[in-house]
PDB file of N, CA and C in Angstrom:
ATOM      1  N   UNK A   1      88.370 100.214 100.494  1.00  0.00           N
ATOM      2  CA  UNK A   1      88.841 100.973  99.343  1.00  0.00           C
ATOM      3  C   UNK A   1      90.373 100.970  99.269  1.00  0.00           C
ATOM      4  N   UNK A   2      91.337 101.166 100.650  1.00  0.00           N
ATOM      5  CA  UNK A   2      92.600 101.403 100.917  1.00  0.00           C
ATOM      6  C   UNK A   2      93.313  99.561 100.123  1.00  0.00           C
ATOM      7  N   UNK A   3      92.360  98.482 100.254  1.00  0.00           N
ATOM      8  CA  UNK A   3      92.723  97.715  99.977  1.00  0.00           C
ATOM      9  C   UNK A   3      92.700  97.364  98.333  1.00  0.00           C
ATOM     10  N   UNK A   4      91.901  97.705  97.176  1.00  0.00           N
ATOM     11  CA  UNK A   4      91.887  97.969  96.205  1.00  0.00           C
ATOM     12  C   UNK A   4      92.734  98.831  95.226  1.00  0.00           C
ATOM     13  N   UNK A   5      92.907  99.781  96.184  1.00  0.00           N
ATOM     14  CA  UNK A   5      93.952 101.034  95.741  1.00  0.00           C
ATOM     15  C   UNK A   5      95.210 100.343  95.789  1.00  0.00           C
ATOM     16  N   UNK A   6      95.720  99.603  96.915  1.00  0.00           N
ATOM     17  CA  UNK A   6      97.015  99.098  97.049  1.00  0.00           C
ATOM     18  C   UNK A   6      96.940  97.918  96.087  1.00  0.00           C
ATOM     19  N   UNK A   7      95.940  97.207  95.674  1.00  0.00           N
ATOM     20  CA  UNK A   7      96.216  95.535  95.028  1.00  0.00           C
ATOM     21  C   UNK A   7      96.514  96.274  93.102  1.00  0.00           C
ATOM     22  N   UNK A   8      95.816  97.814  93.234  1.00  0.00           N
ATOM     23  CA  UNK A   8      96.221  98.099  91.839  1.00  0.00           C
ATOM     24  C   UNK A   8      97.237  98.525  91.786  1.00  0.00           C
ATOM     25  N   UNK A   9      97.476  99.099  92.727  1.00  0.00           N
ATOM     26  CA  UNK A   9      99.582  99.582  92.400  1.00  0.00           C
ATOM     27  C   UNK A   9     100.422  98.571  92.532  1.00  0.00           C
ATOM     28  N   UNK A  10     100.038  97.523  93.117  1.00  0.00           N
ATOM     29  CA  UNK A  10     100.772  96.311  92.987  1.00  0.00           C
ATOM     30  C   UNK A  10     100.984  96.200  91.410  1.00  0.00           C
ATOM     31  N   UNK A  11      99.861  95.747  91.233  1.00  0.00           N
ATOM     32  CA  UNK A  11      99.620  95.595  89.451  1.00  0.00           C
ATOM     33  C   UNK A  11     100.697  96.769  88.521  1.00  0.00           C
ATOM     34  N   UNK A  12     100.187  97.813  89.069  1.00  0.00           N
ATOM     35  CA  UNK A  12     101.203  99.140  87.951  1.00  0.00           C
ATOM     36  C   UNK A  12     102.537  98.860  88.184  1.00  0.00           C
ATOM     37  N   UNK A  13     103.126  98.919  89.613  1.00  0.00           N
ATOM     38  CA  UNK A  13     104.581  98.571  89.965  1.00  0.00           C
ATOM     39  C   UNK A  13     104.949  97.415  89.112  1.00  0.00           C
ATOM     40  N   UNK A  14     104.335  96.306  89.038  1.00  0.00           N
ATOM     41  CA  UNK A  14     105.017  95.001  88.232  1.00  0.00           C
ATOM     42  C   UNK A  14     105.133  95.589  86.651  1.00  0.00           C
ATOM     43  N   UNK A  15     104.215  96.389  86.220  1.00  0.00           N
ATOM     44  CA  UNK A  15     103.923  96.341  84.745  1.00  0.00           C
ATOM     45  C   UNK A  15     104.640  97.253  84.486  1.00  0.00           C
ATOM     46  N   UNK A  16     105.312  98.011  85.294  1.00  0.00           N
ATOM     47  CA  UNK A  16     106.263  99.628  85.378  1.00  0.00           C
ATOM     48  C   UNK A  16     107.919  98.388  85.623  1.00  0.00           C
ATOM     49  N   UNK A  17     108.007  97.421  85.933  1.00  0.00           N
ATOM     50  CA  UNK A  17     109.343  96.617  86.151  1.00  0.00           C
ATOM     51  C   UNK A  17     109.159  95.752  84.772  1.00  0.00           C
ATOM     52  N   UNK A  18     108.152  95.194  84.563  1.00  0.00           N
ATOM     53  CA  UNK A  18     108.402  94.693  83.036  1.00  0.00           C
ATOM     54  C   UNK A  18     108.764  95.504  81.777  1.00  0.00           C
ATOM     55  N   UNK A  19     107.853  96.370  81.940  1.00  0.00           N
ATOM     56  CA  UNK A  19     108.613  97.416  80.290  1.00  0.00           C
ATOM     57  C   UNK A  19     109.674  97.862  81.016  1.00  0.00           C
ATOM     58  N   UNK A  20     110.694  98.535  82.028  1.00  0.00           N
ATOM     59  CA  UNK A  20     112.128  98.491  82.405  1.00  0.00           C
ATOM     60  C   UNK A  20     112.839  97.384  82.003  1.00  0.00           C
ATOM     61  N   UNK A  21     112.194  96.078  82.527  1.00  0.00           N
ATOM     62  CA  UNK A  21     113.079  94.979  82.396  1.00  0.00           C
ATOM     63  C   UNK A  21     113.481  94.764  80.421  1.00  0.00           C
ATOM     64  N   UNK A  22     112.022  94.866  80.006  1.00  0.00           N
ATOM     65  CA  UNK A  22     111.698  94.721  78.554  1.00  0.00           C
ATOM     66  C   UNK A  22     113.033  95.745  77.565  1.00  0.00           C
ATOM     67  N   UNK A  23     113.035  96.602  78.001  1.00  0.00           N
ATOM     68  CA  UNK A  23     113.761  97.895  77.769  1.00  0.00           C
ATOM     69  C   UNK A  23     115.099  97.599  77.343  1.00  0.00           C
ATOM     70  N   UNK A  24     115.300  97.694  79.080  1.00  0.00           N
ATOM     71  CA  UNK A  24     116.774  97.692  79.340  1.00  0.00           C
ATOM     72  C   UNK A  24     117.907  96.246  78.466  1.00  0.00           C
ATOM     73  N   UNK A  25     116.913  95.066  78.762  1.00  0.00           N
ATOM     74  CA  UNK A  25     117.395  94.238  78.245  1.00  0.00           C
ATOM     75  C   UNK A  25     117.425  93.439  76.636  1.00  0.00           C
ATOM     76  N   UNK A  26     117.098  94.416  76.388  1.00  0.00           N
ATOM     77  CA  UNK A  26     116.423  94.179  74.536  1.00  0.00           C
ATOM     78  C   UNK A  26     117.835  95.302  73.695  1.00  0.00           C
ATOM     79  N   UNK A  27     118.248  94.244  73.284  1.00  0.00           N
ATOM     80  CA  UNK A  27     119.289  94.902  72.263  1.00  0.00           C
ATOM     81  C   UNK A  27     119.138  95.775  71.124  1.00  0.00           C
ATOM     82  N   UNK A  28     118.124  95.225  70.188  1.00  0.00           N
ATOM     83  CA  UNK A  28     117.744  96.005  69.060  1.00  0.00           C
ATOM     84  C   UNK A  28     116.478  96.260  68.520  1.00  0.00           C
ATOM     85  N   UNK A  29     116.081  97.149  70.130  1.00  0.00           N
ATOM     86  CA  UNK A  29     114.872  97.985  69.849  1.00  0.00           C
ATOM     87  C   UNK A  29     114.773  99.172  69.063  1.00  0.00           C
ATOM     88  N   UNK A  30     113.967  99.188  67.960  1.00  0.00           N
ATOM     89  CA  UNK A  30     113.843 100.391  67.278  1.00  0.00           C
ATOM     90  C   UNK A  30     113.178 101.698  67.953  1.00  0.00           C
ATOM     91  N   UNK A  31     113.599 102.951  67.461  1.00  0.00           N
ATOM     92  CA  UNK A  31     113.081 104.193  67.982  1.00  0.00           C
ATOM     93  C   UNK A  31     111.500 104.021  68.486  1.00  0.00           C
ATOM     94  N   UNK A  32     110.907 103.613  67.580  1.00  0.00           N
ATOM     95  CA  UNK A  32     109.615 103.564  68.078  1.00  0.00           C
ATOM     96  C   UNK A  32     108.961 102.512  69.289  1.00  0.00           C
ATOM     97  N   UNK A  33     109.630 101.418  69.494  1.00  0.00           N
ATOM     98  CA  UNK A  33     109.598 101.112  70.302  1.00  0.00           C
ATOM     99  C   UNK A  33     110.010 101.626  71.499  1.00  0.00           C
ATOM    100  N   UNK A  34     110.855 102.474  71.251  1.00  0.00           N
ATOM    101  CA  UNK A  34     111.233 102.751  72.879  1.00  0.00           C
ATOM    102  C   UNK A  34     110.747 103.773  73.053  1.00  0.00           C
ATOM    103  N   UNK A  35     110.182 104.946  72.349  1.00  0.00           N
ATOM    104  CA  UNK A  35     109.283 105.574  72.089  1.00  0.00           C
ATOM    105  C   UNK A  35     107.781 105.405  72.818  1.00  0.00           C
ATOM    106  N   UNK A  36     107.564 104.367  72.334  1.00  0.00           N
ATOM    107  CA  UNK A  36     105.762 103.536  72.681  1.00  0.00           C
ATOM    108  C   UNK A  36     106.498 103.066  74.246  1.00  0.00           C
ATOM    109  N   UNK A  37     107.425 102.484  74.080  1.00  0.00           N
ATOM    110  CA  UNK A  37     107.356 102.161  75.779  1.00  0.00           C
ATOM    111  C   UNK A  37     107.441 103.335  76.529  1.00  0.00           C
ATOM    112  N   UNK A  38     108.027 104.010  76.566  1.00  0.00           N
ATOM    113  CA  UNK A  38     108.603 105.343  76.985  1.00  0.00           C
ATOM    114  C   UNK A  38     107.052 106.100  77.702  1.00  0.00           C
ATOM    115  N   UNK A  39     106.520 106.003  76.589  1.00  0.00           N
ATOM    116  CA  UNK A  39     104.773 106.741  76.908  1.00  0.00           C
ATOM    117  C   UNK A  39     103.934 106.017  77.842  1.00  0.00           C
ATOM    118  N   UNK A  40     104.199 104.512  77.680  1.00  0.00           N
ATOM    119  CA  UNK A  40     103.460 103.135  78.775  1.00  0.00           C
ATOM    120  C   UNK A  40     104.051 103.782  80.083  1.00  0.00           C
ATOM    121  N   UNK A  41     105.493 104.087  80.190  1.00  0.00           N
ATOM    122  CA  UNK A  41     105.965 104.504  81.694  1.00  0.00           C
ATOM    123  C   UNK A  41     105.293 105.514  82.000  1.00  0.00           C
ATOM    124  N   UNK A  42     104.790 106.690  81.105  1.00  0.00           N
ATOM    125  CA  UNK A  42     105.052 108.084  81.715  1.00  0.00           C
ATOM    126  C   UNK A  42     103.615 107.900  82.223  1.00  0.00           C
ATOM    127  N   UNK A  43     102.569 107.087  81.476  1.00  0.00           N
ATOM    128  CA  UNK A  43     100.924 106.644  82.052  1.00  0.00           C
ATOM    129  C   UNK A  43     100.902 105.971  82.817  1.00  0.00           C
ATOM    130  N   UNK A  44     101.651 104.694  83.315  1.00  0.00           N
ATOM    131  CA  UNK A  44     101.589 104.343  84.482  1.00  0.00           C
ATOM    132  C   UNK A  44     102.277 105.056  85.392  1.00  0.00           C
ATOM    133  N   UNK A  45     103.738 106.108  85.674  1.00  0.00           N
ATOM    134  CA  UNK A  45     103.550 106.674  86.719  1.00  0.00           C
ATOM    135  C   UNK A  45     102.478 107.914  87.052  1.00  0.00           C
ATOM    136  N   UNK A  46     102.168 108.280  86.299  1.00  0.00           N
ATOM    137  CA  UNK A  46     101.345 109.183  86.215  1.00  0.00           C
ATOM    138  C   UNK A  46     100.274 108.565  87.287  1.00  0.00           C
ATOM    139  N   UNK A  47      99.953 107.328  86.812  1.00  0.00           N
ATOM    140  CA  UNK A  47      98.617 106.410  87.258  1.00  0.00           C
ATOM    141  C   UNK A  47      99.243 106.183  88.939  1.00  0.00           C
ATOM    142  N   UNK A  48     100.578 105.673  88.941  1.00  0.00           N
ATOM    143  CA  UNK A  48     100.639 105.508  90.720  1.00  0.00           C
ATOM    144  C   UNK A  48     100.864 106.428  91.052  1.00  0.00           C
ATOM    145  N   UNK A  49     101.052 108.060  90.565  1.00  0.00           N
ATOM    146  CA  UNK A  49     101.330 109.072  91.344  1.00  0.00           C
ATOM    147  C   UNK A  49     100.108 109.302  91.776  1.00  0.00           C
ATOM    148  N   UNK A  50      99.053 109.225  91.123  1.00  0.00           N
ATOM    149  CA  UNK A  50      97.456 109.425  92.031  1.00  0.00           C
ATOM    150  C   UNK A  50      97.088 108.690  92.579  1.00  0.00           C
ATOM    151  N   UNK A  51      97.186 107.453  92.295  1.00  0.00           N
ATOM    152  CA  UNK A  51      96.847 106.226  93.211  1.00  0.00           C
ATOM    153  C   UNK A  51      97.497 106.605  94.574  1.00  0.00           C
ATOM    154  N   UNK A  52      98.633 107.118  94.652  1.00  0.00           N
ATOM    155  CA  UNK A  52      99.619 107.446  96.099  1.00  0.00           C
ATOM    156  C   UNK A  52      98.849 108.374  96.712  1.00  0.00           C
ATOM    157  N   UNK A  53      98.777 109.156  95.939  1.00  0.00           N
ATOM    158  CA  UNK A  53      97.949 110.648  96.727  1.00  0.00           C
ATOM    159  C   UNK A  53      96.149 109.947  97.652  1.00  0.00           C
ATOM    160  N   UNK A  54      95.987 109.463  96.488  1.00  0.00           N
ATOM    161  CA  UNK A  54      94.698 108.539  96.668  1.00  0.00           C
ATOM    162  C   UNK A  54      94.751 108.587  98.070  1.00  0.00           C
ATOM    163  N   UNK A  55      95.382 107.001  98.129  1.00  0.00           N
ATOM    164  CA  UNK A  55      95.912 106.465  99.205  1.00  0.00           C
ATOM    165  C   UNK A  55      96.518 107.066 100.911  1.00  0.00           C
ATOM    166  N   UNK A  56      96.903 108.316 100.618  1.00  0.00           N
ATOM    167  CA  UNK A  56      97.416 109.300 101.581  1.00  0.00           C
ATOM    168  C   UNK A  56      96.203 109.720 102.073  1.00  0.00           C
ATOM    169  N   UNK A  57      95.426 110.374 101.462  1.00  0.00           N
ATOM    170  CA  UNK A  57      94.093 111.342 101.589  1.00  0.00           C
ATOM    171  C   UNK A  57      92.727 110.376 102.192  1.00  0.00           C
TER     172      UNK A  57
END
């Protein structure tokens, strides 16, 4: 199970560095876009903050 849990936060960590990367480096993103990304971050940390706990327990 410990091994599943870790191969999906792999997955969230990369997809949590692409919309950063996406973000940061995009010149003329409109409100709503950064908006909609903004919400992708707050669900994936949300998602590895339990996955962590998961993982601890």
């Amino acid at each position: 199970m410990d091994a599943k849990i870790t191969e999906t936060l792999e997955y969230y960590f990369k997809k949590r560095n692409e919309i950063k990367d996406f973000v940061n480096n995009s010149n003329d993103l409109k409100t709503d876009q950064i908006i909609e990304n903004g919400e992708e971050l707050a669900i994936l940390e949300y998602k590895i903050t339990a996955l962590q706990v998961a993982l601890e327990n």
